[in-house]
Protein backbone atom coordinates (compact mmCIF):
# COMPACT_ATOMS: atom_id res chain seq x y z
CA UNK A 1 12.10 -13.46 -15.52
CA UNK A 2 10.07 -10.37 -14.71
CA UNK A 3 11.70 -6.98 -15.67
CA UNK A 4 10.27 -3.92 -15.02
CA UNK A 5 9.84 -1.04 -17.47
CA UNK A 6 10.50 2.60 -17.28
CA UNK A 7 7.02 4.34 -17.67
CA UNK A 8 6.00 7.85 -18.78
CA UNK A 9 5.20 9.68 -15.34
CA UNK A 10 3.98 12.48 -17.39
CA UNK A 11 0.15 11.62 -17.57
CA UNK A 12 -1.12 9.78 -13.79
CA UNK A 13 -3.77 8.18 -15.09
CA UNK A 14 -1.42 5.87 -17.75
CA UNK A 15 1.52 5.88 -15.33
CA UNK A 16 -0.90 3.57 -13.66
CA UNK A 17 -2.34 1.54 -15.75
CA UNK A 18 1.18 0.78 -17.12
CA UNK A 19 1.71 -0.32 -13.38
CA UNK A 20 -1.20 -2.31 -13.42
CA UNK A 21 -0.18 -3.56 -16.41
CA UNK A 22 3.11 -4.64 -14.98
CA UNK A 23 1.67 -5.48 -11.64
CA UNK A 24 -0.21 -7.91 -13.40
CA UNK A 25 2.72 -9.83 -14.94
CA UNK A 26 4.55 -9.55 -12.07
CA UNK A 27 2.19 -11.54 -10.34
CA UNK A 28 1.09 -13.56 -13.09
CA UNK A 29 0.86 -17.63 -11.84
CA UNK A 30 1.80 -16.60 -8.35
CA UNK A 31 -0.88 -16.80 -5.12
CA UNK A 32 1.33 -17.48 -2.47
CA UNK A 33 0.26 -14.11 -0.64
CA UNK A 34 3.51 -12.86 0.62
CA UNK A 35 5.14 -13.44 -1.61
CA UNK A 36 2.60 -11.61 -4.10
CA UNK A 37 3.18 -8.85 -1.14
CA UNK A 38 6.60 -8.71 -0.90
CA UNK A 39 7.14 -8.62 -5.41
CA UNK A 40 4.16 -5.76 -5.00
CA UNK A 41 6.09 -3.33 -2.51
CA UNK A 42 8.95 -3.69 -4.78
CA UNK A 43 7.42 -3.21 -7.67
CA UNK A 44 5.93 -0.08 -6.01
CA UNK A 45 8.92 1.29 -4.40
CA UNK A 46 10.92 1.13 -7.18
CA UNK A 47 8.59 2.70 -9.60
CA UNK A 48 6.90 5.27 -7.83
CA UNK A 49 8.60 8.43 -7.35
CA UNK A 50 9.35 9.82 -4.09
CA UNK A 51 8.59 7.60 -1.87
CA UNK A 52 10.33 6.64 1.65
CA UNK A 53 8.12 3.64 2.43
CA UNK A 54 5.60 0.94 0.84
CA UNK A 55 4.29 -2.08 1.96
CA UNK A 56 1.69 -4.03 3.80
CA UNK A 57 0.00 -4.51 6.92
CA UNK A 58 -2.20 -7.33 7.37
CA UNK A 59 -5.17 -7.77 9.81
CA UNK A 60 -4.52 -10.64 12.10
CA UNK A 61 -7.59 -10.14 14.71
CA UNK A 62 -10.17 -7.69 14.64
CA UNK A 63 -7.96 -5.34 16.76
CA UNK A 64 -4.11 -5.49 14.91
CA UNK A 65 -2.86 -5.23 12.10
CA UNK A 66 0.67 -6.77 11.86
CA UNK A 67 3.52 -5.99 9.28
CA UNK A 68 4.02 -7.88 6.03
CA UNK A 69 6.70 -7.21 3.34
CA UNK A 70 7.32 -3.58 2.79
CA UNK A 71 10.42 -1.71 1.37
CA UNK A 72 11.70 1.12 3.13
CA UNK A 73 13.16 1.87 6.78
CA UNK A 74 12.11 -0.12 9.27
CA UNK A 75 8.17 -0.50 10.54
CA UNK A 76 5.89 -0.43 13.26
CA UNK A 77 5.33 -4.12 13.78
CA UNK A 78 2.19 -3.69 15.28
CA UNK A 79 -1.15 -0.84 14.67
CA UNK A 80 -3.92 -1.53 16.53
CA UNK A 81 -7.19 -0.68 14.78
CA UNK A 82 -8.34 3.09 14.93
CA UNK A 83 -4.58 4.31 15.69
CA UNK A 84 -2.79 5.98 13.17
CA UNK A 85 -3.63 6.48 9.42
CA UNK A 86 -3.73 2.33 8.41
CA UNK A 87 -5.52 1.40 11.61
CA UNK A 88 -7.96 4.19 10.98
CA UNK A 89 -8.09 3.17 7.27
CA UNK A 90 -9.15 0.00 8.45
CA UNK A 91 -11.50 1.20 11.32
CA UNK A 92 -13.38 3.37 8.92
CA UNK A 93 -13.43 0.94 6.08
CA UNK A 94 -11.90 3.74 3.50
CA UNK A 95 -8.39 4.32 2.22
CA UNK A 96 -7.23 7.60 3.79
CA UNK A 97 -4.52 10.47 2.04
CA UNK A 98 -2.82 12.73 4.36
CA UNK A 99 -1.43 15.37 3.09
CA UNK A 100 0.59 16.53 6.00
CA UNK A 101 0.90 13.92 8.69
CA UNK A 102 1.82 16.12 11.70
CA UNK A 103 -1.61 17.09 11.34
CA UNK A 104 -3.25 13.76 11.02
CA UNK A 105 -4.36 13.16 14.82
CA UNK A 106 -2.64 10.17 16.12
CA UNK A 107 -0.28 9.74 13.82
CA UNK A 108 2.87 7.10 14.32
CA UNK A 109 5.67 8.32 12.52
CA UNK A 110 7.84 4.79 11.94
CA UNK A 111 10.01 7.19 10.03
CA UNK A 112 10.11 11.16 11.78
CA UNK A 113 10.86 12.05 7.59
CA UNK A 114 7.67 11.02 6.34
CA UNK A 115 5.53 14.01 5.81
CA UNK A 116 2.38 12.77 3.92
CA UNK A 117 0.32 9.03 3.52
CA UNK A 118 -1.74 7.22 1.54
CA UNK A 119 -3.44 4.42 2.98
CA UNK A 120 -5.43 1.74 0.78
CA UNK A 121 -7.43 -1.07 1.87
CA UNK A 122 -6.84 -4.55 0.84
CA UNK A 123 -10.80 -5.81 0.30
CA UNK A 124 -11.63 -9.47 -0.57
CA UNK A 125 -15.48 -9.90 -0.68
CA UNK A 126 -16.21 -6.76 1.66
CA UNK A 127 -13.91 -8.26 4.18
CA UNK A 128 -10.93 -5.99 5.67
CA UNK A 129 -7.57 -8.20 4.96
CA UNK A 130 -5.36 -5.03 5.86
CA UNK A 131 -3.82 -2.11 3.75
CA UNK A 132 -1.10 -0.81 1.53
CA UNK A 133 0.82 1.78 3.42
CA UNK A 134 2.47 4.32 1.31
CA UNK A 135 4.94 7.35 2.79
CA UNK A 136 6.54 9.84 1.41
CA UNK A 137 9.00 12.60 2.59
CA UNK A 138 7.57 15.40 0.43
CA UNK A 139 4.25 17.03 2.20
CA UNK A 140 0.79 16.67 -0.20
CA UNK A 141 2.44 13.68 -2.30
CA UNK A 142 -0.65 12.14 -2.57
CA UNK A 143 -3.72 12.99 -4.89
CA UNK A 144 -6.88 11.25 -5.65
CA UNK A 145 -5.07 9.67 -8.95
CA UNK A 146 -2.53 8.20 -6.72
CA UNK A 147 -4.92 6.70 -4.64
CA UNK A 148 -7.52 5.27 -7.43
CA UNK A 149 -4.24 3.99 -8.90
CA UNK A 150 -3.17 2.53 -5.94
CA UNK A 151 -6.77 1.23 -4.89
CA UNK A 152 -6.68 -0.66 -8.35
CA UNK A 153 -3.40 -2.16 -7.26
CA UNK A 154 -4.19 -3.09 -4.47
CA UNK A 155 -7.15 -5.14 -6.01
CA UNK A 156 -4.71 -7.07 -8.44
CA UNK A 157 -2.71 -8.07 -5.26
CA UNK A 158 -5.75 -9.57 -3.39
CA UNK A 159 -7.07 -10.99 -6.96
CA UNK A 160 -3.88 -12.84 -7.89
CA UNK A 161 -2.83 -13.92 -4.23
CA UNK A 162 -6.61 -15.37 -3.98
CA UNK A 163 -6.97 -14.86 -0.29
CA UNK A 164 -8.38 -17.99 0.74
CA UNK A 165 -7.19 -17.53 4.53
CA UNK A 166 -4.74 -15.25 5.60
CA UNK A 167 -1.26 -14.19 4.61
């Protein structure tokens, strides 16, 4: 049985590779992709500090994106693409951090206490398969060591959930 471990959060860049690390054994043996999804927005959520919301949206057409397993309040069920900060994400083919999302045109607020975002794609082969949502209720949360961290997270999802088809 997995267990998570209490990390240093004193130094970014090890804070996430110790997540990785854990991440990995987490999902270790495991490709069923929701499931993969739902373990990895745990996993997330319960190690990251300060953070209101984390989970997945997955790209059903080439217009939506559709909830998957998250932790939090909850979600949207449905972003088309180019509205809000994970249709955008996936619109513009980048992950996106916001460091004040009142500014961010278009934003949805699922949650009116979320004050910044960091969006991640999930990438299998230079296809779009949909994001990693993060929120968090403290404004400029987000840095670009949070989001290579999370980027590299999101890679061991889609690696050990092999994304074959879809979710």
């Amino acid at each position: 049985m997995f267990q998570a471990a209490a990390i240093r959060l004193d130094d970014k860049s090890e804070f996430y590779r110790d997540l990785a690390g854990q991440l990995w054994a987490l999902l270790d043996g495991e490709t069923d992709a929701i499931s993969n999804a739902a373990n990895t927005s745990a996993l997330i959520f319960q190690m990251v500090p300060d953070l209101n919301w984390a989970g997945f949206y997955f790209l059903r057409s080439e217009r939506e994106l559709v909830v998957g397993p998250f932790q939090g309040k909850p979600a949207c069920v449905r972003i088309a693409v180019g509205r809000g900060v994970c249709g955008s994400a996936v619109e513009q083919r980048r992950s996106i951090l916001v460091e004040d999302v009142h500014a961010f045109p278009g934003h949805i607020a699922c949650d009116e206490a979320s004050r910044s975002e960091l969006v991640v794609l999930l990438l299998r082969d230079g296809r779009v398969l949909g994001v990693l949502d993060l929120d968090s209720t403290i404004a400029g949360r987000f840095d670009r060591e949070d989001q290579a961290g999370m980027e590299a997270l999101a890679a061991i999802y889609v690696d050990a959930s092999g994304w074959q088809g879809r979710a």
